[in-house]
N, C-alpha and C. Protein backbone atom coordinates (compact mmCIF):
# COMPACT_ATOMS: atom_id res chain seq x y z
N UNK A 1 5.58 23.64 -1.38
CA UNK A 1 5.20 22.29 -1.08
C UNK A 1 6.41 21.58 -0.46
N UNK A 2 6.33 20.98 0.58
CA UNK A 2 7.40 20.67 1.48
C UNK A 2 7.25 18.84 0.43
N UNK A 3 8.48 17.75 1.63
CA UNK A 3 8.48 16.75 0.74
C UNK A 3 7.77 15.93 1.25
N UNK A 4 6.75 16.22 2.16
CA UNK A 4 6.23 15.07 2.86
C UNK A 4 4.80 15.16 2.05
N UNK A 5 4.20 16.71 1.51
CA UNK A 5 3.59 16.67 0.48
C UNK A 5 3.64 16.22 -0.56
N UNK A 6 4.62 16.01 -0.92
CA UNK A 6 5.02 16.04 -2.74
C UNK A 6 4.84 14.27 -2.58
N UNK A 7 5.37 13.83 -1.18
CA UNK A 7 5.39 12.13 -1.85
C UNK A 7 4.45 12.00 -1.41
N UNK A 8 3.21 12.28 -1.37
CA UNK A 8 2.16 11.93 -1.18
C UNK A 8 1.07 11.77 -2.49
N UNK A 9 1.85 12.42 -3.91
CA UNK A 9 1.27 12.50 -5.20
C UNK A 9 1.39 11.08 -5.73
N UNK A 10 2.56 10.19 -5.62
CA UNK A 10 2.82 9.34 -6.55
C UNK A 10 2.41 7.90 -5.94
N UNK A 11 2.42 7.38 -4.51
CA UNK A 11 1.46 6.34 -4.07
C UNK A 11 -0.30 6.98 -4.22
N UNK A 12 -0.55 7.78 -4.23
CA UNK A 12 -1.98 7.87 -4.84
C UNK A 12 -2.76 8.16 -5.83
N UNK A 13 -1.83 8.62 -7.27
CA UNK A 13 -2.28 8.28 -8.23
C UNK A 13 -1.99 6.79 -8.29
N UNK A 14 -0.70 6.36 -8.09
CA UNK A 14 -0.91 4.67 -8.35
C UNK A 14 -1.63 4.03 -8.22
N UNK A 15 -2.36 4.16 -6.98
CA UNK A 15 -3.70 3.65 -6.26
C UNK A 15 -4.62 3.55 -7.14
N UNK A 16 -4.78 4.77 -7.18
CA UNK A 16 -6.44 5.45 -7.92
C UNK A 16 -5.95 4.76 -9.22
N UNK A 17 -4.70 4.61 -10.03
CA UNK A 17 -4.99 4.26 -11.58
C UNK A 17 -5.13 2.67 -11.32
N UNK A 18 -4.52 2.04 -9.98
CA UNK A 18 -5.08 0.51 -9.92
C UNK A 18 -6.54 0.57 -9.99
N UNK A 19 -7.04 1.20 -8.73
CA UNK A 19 -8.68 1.10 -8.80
C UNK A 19 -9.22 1.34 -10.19
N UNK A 20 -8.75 2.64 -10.94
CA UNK A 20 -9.43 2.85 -12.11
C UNK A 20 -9.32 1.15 -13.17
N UNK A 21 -8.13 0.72 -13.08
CA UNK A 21 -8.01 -0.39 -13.88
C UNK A 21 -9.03 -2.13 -13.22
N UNK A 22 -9.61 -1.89 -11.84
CA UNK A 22 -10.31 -3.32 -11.52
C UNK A 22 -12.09 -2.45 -12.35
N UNK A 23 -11.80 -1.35 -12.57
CA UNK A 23 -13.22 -1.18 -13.46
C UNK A 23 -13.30 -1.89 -15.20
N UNK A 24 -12.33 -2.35 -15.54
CA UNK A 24 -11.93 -2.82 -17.18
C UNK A 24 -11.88 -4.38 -16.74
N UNK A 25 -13.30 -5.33 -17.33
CA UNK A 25 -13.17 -6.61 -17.13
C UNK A 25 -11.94 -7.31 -17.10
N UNK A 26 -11.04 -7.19 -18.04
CA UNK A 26 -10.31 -8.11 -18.49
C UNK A 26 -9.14 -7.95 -17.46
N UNK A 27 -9.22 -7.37 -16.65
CA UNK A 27 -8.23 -7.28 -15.13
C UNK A 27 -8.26 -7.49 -14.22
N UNK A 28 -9.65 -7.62 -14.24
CA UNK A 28 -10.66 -7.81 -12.56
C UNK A 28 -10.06 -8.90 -12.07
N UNK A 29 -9.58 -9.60 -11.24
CA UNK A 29 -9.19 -10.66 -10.84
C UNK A 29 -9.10 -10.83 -9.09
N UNK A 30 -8.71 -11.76 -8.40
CA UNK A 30 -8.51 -11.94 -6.79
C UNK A 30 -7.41 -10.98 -6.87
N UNK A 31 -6.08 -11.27 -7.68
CA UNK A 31 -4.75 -10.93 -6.99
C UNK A 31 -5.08 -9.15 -7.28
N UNK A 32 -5.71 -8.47 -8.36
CA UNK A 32 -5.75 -7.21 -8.31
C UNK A 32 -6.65 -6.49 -7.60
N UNK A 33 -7.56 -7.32 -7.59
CA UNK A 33 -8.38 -6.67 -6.10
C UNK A 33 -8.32 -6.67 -4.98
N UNK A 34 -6.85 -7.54 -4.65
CA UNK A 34 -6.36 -7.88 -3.04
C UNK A 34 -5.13 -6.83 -3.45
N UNK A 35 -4.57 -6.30 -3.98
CA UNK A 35 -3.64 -5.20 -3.84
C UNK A 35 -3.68 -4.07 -3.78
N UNK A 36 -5.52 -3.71 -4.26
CA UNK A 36 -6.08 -2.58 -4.91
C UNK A 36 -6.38 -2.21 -2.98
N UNK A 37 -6.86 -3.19 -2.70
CA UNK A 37 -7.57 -3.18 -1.06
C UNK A 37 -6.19 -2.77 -0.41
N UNK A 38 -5.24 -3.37 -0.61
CA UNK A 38 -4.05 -3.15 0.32
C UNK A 38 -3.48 -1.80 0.31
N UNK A 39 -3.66 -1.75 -1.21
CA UNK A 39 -3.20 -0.35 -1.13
C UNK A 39 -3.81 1.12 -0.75
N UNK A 40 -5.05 0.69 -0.30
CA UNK A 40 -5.98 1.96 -0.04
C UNK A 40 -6.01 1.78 1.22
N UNK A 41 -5.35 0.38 1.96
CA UNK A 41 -5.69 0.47 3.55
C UNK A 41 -3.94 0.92 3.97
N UNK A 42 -3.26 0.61 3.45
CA UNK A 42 -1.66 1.23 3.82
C UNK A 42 -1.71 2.93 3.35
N UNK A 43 -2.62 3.52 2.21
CA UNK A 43 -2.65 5.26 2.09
C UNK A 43 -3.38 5.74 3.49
N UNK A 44 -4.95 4.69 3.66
CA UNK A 44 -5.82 5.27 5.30
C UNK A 44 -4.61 5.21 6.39
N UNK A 45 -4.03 4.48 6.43
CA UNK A 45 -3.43 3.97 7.54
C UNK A 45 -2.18 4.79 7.79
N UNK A 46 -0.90 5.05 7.09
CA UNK A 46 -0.25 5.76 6.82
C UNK A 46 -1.01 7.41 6.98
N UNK A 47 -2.20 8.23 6.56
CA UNK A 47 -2.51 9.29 6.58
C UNK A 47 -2.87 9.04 7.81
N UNK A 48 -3.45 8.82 8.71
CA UNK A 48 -4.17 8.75 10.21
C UNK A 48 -3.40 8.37 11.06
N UNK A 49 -2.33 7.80 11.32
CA UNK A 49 -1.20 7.67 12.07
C UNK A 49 -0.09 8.88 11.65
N UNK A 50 -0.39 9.34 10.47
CA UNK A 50 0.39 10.43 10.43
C UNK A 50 2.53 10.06 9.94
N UNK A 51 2.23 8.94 9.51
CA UNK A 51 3.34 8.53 9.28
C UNK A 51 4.05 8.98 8.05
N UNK A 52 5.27 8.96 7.43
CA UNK A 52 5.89 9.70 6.44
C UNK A 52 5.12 8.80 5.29
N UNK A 53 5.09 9.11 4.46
CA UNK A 53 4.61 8.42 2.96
C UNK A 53 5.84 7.99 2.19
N UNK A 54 6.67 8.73 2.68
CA UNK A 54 8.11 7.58 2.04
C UNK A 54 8.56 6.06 2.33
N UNK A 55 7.65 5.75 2.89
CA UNK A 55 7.38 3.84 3.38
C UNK A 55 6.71 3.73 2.32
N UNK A 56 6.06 4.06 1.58
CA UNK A 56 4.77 3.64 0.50
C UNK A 56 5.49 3.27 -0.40
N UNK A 57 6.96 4.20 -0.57
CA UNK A 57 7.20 3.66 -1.87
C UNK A 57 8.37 2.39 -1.88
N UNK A 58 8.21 1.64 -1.11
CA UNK A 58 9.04 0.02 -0.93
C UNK A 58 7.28 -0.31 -0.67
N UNK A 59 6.77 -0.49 0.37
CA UNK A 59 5.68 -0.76 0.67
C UNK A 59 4.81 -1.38 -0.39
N UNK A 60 4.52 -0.56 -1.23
CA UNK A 60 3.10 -0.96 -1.94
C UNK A 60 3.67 -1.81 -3.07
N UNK A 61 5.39 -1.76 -3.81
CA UNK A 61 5.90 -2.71 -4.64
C UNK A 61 6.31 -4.05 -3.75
N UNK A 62 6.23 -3.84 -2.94
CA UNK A 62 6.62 -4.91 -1.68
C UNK A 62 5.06 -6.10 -1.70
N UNK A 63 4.00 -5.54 -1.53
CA UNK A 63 2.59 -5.81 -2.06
C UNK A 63 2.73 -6.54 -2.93
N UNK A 64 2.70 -5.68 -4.04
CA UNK A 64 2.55 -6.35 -5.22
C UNK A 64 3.67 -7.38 -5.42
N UNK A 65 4.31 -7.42 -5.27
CA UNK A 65 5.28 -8.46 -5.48
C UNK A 65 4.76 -10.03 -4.56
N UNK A 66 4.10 -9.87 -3.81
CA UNK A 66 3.77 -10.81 -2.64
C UNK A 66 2.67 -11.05 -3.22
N UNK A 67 1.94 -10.63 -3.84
CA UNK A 67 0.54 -10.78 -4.16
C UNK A 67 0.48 -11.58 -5.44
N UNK A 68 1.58 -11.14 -6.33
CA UNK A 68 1.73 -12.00 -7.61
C UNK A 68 2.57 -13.27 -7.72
N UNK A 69 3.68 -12.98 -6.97
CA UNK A 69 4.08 -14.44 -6.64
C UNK A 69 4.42 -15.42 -5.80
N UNK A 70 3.67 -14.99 -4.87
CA UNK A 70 3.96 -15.90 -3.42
C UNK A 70 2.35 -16.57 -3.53
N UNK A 71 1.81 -15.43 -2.67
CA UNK A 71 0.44 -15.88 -2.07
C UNK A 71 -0.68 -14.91 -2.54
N UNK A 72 -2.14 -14.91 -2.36
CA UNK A 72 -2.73 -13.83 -1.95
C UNK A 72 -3.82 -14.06 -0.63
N UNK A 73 -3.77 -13.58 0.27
CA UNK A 73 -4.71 -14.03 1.68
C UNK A 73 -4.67 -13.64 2.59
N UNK A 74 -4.90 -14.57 3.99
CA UNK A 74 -4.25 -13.94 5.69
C UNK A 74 -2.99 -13.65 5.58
N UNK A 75 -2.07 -14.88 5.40
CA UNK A 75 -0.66 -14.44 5.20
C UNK A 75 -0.18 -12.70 4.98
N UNK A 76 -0.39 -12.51 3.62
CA UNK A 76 -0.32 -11.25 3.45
C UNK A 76 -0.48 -9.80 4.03
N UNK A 77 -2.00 -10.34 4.57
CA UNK A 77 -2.52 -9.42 5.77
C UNK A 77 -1.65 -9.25 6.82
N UNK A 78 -1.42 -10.34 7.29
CA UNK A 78 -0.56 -10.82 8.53
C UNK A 78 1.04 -9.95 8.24
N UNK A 79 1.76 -10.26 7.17
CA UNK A 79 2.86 -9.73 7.00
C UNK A 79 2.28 -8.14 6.42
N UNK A 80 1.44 -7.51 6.15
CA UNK A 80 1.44 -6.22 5.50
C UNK A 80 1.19 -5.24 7.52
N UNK A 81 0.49 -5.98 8.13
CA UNK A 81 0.07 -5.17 9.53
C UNK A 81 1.61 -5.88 10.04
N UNK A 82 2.21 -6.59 9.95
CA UNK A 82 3.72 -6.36 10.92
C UNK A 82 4.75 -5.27 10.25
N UNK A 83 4.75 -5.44 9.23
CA UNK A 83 5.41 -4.23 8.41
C UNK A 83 5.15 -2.66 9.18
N UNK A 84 3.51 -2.56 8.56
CA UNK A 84 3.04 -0.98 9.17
C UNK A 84 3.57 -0.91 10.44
N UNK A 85 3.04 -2.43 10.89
CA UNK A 85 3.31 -1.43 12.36
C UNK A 85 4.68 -1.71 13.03
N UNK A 86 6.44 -2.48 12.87
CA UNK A 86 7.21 -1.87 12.42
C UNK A 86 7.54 -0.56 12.30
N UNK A 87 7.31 -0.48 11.15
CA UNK A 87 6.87 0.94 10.77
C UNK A 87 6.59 2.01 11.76
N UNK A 88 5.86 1.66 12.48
CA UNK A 88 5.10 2.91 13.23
C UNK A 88 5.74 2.96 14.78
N UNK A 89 6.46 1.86 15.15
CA UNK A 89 7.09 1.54 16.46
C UNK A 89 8.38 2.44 16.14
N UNK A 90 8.97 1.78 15.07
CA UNK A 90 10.48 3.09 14.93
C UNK A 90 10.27 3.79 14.54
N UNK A 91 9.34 4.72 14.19
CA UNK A 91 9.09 5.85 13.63
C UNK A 91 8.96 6.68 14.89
N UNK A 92 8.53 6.43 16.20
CA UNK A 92 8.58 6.71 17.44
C UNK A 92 9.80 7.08 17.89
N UNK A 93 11.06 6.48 17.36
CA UNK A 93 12.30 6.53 17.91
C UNK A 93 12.79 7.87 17.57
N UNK A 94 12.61 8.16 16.38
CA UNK A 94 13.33 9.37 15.85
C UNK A 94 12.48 10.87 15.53
């Protein structure tokens, strides 16, 4: 298993144990279901552009951190698609 496999284990159980946790009422909320979304559109997005998965792991605590104490909304959106794609412009370089 090379390493571009291996970090591909630990942003998607995280995922999946967020999703598993908006199924338990007492969690369900806007801000966990707007991170739960973010984070399953930065794993699509990241796998189909083909980009390293070692962005995920600043990335998705980068999320959550924005989600709990700033804002949750466009904003977010807005700053999570300049990030990726960032992301995906210098990733071109090298």
């Amino acid at each position: 298993m090379d390493l571009n496999t291996a970090a591909w284990i630990l942003p998607v159980l995280w995922t999946l144990a967020w999703t598993y946790g908006q199924s338990k009422p007492q969690y369900t909320n806007k801000v966990n279901a707007s991170i739960m979304v973010y984070s399953w559109i930065n794993l699509a997005v990241f796998f189909f552009l083909k980009l390293s998965p070692l962005h995920l792991y600043y990335l998705i605590p980068l999320i959550v951190g924005i989600n709990f104490f700033i804002m949750t909304g466009l904003l977010v959106t807005i700053g999570n698609a300049i990030i990726v794609g960032a992301i995906y412009y210098f990733s071109n370089f090298y």
